[in-house]
Protein backbone atom coordinates (compact mmCIF):
# COMPACT_ATOMS: atom_id res chain seq x y z
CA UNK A 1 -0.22 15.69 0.21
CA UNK A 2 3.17 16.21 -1.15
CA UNK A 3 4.00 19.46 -3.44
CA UNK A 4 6.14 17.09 -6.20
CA UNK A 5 5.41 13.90 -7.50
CA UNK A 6 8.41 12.01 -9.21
CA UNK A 7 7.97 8.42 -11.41
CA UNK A 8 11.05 6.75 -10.62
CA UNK A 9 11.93 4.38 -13.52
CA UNK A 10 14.43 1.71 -12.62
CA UNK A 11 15.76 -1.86 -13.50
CA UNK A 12 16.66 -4.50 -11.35
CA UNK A 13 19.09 -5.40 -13.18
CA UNK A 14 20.76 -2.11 -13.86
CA UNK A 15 23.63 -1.55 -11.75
CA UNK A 16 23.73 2.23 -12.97
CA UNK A 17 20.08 2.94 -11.76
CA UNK A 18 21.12 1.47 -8.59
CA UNK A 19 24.11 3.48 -8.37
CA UNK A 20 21.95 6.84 -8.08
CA UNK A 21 19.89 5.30 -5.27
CA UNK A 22 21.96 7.86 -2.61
CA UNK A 23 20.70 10.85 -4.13
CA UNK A 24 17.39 8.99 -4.37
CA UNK A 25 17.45 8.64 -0.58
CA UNK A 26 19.00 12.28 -0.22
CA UNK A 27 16.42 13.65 -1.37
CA UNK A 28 13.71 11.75 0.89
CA UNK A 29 15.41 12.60 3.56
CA UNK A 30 15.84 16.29 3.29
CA UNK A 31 11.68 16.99 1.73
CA UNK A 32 10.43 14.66 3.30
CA UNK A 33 6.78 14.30 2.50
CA UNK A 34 7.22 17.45 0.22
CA UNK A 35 8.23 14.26 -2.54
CA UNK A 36 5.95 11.28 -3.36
CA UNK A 37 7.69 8.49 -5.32
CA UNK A 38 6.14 6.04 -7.55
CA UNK A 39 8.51 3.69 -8.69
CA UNK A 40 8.49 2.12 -12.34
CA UNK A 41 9.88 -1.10 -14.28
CA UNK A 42 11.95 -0.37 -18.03
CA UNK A 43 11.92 -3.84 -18.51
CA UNK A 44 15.50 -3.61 -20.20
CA UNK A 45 15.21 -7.44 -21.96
CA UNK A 46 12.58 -9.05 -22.26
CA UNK A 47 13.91 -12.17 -22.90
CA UNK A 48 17.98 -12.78 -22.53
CA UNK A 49 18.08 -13.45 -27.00
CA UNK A 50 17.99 -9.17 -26.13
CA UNK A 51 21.20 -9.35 -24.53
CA UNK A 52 22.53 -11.58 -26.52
CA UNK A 53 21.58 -9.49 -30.09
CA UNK A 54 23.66 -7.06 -28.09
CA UNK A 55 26.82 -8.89 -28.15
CA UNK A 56 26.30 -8.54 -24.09
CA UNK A 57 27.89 -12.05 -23.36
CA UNK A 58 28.45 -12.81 -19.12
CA UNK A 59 31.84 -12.41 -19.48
CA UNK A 60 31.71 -8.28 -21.44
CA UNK A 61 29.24 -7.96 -18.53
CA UNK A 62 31.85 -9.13 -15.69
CA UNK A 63 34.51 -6.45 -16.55
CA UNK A 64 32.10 -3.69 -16.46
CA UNK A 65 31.02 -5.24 -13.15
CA UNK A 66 34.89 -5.19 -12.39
CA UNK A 67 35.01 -1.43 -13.57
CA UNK A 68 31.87 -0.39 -11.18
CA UNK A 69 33.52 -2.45 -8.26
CA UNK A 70 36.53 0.13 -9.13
CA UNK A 71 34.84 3.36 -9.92
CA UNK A 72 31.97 3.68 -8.21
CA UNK A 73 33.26 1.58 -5.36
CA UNK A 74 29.95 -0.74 -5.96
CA UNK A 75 30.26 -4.15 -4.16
CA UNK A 76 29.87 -6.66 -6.77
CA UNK A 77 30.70 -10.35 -7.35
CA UNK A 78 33.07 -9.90 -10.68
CA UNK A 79 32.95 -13.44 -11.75
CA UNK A 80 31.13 -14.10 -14.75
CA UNK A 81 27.54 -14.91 -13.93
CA UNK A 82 25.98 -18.27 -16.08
CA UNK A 83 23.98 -15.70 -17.87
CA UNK A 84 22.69 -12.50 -18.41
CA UNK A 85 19.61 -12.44 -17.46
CA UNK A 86 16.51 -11.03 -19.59
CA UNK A 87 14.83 -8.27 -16.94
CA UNK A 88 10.71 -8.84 -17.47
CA UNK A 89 10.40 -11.64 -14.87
CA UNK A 90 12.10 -9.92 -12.11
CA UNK A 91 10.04 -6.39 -13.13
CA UNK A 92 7.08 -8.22 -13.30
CA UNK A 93 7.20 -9.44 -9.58
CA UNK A 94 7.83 -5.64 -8.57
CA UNK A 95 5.28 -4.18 -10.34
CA UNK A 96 2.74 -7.54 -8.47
CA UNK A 97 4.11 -5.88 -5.40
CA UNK A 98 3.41 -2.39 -5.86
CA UNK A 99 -0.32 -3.01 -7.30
CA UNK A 100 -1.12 -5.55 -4.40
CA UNK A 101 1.00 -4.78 -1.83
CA UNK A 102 1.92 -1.25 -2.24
CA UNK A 103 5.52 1.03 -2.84
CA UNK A 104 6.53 -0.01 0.01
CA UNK A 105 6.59 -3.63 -0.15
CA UNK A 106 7.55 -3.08 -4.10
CA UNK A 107 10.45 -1.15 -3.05
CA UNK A 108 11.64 -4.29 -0.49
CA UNK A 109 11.49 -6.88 -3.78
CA UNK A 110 13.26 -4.20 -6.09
CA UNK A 111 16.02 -4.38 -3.09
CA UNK A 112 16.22 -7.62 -2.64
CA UNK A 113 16.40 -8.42 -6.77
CA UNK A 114 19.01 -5.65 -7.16
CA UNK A 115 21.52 -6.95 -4.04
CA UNK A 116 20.81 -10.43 -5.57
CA UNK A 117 22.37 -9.65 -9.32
CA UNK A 118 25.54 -7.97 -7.81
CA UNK A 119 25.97 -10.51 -5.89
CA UNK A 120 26.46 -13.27 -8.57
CA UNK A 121 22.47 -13.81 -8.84
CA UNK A 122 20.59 -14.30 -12.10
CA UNK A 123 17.73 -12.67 -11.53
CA UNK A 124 15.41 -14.23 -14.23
CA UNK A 125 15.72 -17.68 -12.46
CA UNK A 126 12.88 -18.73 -10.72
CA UNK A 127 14.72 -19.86 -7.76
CA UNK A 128 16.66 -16.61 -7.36
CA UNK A 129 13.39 -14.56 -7.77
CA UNK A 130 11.54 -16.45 -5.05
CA UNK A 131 14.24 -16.00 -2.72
CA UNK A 132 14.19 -11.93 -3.61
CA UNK A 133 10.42 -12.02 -2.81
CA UNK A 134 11.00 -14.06 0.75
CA UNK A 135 13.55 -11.83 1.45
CA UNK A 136 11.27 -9.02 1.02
CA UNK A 137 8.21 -10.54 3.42
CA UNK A 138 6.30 -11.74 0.55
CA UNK A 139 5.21 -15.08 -0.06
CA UNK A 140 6.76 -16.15 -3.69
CA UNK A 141 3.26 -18.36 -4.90
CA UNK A 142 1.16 -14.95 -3.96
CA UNK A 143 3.36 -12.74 -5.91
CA UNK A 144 3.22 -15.33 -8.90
CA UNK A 145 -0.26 -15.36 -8.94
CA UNK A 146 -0.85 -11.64 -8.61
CA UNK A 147 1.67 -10.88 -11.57
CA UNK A 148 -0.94 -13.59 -13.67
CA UNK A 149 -4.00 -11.38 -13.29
CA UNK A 150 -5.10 -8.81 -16.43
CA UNK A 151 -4.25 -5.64 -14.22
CA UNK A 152 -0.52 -6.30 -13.09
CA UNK A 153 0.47 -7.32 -16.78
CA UNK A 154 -1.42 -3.94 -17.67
CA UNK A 155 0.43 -2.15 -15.58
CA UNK A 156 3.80 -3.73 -15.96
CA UNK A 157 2.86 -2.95 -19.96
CA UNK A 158 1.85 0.44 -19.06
CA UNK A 159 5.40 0.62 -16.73
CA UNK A 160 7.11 0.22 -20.23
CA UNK A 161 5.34 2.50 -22.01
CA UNK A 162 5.94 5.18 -20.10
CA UNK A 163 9.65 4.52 -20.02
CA UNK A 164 10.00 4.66 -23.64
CA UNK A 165 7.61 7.17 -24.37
CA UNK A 166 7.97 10.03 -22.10
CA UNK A 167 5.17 12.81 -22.38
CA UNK A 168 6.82 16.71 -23.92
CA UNK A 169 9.44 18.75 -21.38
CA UNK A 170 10.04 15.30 -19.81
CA UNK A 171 7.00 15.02 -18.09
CA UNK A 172 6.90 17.66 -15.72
CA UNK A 173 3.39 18.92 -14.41
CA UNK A 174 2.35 20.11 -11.36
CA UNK A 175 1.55 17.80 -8.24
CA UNK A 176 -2.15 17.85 -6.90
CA UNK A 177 -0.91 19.50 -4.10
CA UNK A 178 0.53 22.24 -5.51
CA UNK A 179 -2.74 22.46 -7.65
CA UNK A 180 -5.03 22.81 -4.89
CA UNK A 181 -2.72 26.32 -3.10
CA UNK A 182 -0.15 24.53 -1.68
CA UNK A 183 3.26 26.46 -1.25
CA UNK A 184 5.80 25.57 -3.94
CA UNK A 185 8.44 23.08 -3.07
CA UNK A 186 11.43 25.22 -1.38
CA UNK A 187 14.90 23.64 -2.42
CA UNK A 188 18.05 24.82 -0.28
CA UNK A 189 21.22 24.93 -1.94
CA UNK A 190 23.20 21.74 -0.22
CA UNK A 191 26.64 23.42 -0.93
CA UNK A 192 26.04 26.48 1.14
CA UNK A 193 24.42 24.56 4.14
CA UNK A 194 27.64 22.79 5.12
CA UNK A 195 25.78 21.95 8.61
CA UNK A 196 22.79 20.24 6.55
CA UNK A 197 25.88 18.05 4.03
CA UNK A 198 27.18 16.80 7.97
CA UNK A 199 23.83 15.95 9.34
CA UNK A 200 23.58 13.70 6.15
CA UNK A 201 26.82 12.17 6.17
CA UNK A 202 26.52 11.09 9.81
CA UNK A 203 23.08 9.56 8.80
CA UNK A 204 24.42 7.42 6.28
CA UNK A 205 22.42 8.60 4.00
């Protein structure tokens, strides 16, 4: 059982959520099973007339896709896309995955979604999502019909809730494990284990 429990709230359609996914994967790697992750949807737009209140037009959107491809060194596609895309259909197909399929095969449609929009995808298009959920192992008619049922619109509902609504001292609380005796969660400082930074580097991590 692991010591800390984290609710990961992401996007698929936000490239800066994606650009944290290293430390994301840092930090599995080093604790291990010491970390359970639960990942949840924002749901940014629910509908593209969001975006477009916002003044966020394809081509604003391209230059800070330009600026990413710069900064960050993120590979996208810089050419304006034919949209921008509201966010609740591709969330919605995540969240199906996670309550029917589990994290795991959640986390392979939230992948598949995300490499989609950078690379010149518009990822509420029906024919780019079913391609995200192939991609992932799923079949795209069984997703469709799982985000349909009462319980995967609850929890997609529940999903945004949460996200705008986090609970006092940002929702720390102790993990069952650590409840029930476990030992506390032991952290090593990264910058003075210069072996341990190598290790990850060579991984790729």
């Amino acid at each position: 059982m692991a010591t800390v429990e984290i609710e990961h709230f992401t996007d698929p359609n936000c490239p800066y959520a994606y650009s944290s996914e290293p430390i994301r994967q840092r930090l599995s790697w080093v604790y291990g099973d010491q970390l359970s992750w639960r990942t949840r949807m924002v749901v940014l737009a629910e509908t593209r007339a969001v975006y477009e209140q916002k003044g966020m037009t394809p081509e604003r959107v391209a230059k800070d896709y330009a600026r990413l491809s710069r900064e960050p060194g993120m590979p996208f596609d810089t050419a304006p896309r034919t949209a921008v895309p509201a966010t609740e259909p591709a969330c919605l197909v995540v969240v199906a995955a996670r309550e029917r399929a589990g994290a795991e095969a959640a986390d392979r449609v939230l992948r598949a979604l995300r490499l989609a929009q950078m690379g010149g995808g518009v990822i509420d298009e029906p024919a780019t999502i079913d391609a995200a959920i192939e991609t992932a192992g799923l079949t795209p008619a069984e997703v469709h019909a799982w985000g349909g049922e009462p319980e995967v619109i609850a929890a997609l509902a529940a999903d945004k809730d949460a996200a705008r609504h986090p609970p006092p001292g940002g929702g720390t609380r102790p993990a069952a494990g650590h409840v029930g005796g476990r030992p506390p969660l032991h952290l090593p400082d990264l910058r003075r284990a210069p072996r341990q930074r190598q290790k990850l580097r060579r991984s790729g991590v």
